[in-house]
N, C-alpha and C. Protein backbone atom coordinates (compact mmCIF):
# COMPACT_ATOMS: atom_id res chain seq x y z
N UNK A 1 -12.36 -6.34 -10.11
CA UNK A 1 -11.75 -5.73 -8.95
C UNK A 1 -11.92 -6.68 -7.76
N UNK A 2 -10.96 -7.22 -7.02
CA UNK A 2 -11.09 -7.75 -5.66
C UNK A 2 -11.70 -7.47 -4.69
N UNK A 3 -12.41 -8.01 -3.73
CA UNK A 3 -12.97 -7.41 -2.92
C UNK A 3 -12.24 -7.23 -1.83
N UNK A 4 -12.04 -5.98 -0.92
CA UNK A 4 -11.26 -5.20 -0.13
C UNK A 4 -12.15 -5.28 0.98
N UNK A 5 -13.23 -5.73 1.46
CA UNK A 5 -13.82 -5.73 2.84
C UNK A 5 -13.10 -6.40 3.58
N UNK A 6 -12.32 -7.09 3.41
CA UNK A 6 -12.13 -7.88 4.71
C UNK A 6 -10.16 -7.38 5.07
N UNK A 7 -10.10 -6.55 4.33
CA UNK A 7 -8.42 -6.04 4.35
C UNK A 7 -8.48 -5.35 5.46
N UNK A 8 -7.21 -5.56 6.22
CA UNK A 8 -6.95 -4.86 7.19
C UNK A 8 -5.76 -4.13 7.42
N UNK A 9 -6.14 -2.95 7.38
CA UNK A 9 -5.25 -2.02 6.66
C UNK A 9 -4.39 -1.12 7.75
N UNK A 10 -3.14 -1.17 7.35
CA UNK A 10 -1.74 -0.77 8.43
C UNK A 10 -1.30 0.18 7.79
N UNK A 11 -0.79 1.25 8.86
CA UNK A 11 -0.07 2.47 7.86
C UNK A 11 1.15 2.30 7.96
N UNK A 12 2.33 2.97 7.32
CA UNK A 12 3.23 2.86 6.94
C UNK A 12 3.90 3.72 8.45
N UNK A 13 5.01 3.07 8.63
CA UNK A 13 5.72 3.09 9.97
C UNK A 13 6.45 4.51 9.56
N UNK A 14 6.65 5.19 8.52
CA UNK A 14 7.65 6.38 8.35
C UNK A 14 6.31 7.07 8.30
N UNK A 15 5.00 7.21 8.57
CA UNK A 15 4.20 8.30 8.23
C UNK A 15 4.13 9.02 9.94
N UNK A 16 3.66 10.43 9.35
CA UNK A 16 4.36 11.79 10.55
C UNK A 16 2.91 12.05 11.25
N UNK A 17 3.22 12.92 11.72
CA UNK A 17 1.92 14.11 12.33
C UNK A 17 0.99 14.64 11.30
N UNK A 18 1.94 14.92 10.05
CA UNK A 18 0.68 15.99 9.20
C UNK A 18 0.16 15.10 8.35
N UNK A 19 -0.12 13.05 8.51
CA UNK A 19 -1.21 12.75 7.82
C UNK A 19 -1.01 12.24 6.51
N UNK A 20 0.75 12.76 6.03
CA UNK A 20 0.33 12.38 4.54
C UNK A 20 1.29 11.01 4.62
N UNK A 21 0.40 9.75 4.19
CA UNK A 21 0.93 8.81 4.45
C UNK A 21 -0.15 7.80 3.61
N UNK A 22 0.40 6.45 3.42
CA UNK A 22 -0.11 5.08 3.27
C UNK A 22 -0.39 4.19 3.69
N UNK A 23 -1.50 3.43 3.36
CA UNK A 23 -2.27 2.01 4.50
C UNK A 23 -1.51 1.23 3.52
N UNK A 24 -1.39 -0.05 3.74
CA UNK A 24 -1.46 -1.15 3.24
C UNK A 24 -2.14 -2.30 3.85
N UNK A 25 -2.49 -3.22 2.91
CA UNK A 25 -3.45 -4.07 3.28
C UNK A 25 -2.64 -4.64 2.79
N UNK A 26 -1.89 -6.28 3.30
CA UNK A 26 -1.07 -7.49 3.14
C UNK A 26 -1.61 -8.32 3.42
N UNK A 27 -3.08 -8.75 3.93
CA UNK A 27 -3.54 -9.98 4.91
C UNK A 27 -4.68 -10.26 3.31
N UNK A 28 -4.89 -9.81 2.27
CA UNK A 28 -5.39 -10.48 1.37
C UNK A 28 -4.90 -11.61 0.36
N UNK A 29 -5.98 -12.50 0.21
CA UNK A 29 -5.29 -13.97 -0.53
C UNK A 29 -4.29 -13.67 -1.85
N UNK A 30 -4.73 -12.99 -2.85
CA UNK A 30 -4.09 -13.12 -4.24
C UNK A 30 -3.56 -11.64 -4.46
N UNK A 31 -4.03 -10.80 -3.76
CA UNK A 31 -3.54 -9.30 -3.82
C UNK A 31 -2.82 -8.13 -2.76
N UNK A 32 -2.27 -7.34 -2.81
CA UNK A 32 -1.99 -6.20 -1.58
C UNK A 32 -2.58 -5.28 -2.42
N UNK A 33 -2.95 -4.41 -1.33
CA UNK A 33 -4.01 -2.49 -1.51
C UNK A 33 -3.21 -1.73 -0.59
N UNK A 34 -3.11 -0.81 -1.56
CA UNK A 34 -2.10 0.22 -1.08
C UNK A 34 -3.46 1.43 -1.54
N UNK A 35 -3.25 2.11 0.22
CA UNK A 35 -4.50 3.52 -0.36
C UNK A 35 -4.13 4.69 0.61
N UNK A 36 -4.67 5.84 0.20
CA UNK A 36 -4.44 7.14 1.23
C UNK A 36 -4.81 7.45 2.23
N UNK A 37 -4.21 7.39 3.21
CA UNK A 37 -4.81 7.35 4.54
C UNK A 37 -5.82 8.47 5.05
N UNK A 38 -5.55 9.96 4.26
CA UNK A 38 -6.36 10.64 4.54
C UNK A 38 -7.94 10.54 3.77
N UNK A 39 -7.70 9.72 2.68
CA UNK A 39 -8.87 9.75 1.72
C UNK A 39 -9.19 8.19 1.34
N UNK A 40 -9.41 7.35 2.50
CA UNK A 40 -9.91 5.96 2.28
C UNK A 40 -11.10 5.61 1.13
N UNK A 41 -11.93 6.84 1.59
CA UNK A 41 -13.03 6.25 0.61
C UNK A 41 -12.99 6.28 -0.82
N UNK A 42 -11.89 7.02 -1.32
CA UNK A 42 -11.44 7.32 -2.93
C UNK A 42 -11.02 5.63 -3.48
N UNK A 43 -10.76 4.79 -2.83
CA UNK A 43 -10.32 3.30 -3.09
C UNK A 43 -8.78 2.87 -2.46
N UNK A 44 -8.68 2.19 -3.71
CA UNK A 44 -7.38 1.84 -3.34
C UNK A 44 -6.62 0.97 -4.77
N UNK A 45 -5.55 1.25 -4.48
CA UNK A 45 -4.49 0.53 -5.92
C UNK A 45 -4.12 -0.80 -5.48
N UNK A 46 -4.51 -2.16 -6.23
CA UNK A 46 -4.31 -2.85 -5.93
C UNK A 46 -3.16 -3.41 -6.65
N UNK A 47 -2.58 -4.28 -6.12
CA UNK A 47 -1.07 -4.90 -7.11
C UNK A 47 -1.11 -6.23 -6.76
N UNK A 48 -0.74 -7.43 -7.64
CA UNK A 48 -0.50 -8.34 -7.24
C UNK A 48 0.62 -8.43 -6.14
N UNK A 49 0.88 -9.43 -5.50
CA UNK A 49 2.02 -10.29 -4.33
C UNK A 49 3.16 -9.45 -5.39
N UNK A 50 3.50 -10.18 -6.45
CA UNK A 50 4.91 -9.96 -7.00
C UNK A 50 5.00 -8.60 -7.37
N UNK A 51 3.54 -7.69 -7.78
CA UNK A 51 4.09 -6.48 -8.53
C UNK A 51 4.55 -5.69 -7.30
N UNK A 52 4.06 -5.68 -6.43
CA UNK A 52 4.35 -5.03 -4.53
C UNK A 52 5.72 -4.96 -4.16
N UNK A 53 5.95 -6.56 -4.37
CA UNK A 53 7.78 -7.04 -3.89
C UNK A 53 8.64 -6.21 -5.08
N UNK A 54 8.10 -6.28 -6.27
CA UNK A 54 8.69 -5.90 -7.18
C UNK A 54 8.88 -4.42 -6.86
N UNK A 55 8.09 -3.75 -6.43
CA UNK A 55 8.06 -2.15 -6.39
C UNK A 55 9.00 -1.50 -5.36
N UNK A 56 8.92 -2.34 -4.15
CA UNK A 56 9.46 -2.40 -3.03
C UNK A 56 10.60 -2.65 -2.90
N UNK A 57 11.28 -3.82 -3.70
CA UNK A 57 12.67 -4.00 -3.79
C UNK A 57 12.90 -2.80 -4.84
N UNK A 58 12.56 -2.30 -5.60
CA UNK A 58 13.34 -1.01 -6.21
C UNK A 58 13.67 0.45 -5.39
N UNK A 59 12.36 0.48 -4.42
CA UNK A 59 12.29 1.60 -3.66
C UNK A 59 13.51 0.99 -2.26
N UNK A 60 13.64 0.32 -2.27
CA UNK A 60 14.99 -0.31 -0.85
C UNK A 60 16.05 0.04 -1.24
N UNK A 61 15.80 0.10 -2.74
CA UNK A 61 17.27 -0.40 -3.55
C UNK A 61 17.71 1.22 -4.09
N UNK A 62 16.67 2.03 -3.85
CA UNK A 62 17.40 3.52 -4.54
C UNK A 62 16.97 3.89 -5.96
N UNK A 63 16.56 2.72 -6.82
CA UNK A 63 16.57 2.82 -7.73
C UNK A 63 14.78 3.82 -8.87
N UNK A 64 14.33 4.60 -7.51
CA UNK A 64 13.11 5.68 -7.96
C UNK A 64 14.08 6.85 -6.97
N UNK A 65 14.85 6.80 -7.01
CA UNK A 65 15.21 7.89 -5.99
C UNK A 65 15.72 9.09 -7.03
N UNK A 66 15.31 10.30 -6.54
CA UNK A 66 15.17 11.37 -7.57
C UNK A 66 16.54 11.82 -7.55
């Protein structure tokens, strides 16, 4: 597991008032951490650079959309 101390973690610009939302951490060397903003201390999911872009261009693209 990578070490996550030094991540500095941003929430997601569409999150509201009631909290339910995502940090991301982008400022790490070989990985991004994606974790729950209300429940930091539970961890965090880490993904490589490409699996992130990879996830991200599908979610831009429509293609998890229910």
């Amino acid at each position: 597991m990578p070490e996550l101390n030094g991540a500095r973690w941003r929430k997601s610009s569409h999150s509201h008032e009631q909290g339910q939302c995502v940090e991301l951490a982008l400022n790490l060397p070989d990985v991004s951490a994606v974790r729950d903003s209300k429940a930091p201390g539970l961890g965090a999911l880490v993904f490589t650079k490409a699996q992130l872009q990879a996830f991200l261009d599908n979610v831009k693209a429509g293609h998890l959309d229910r």
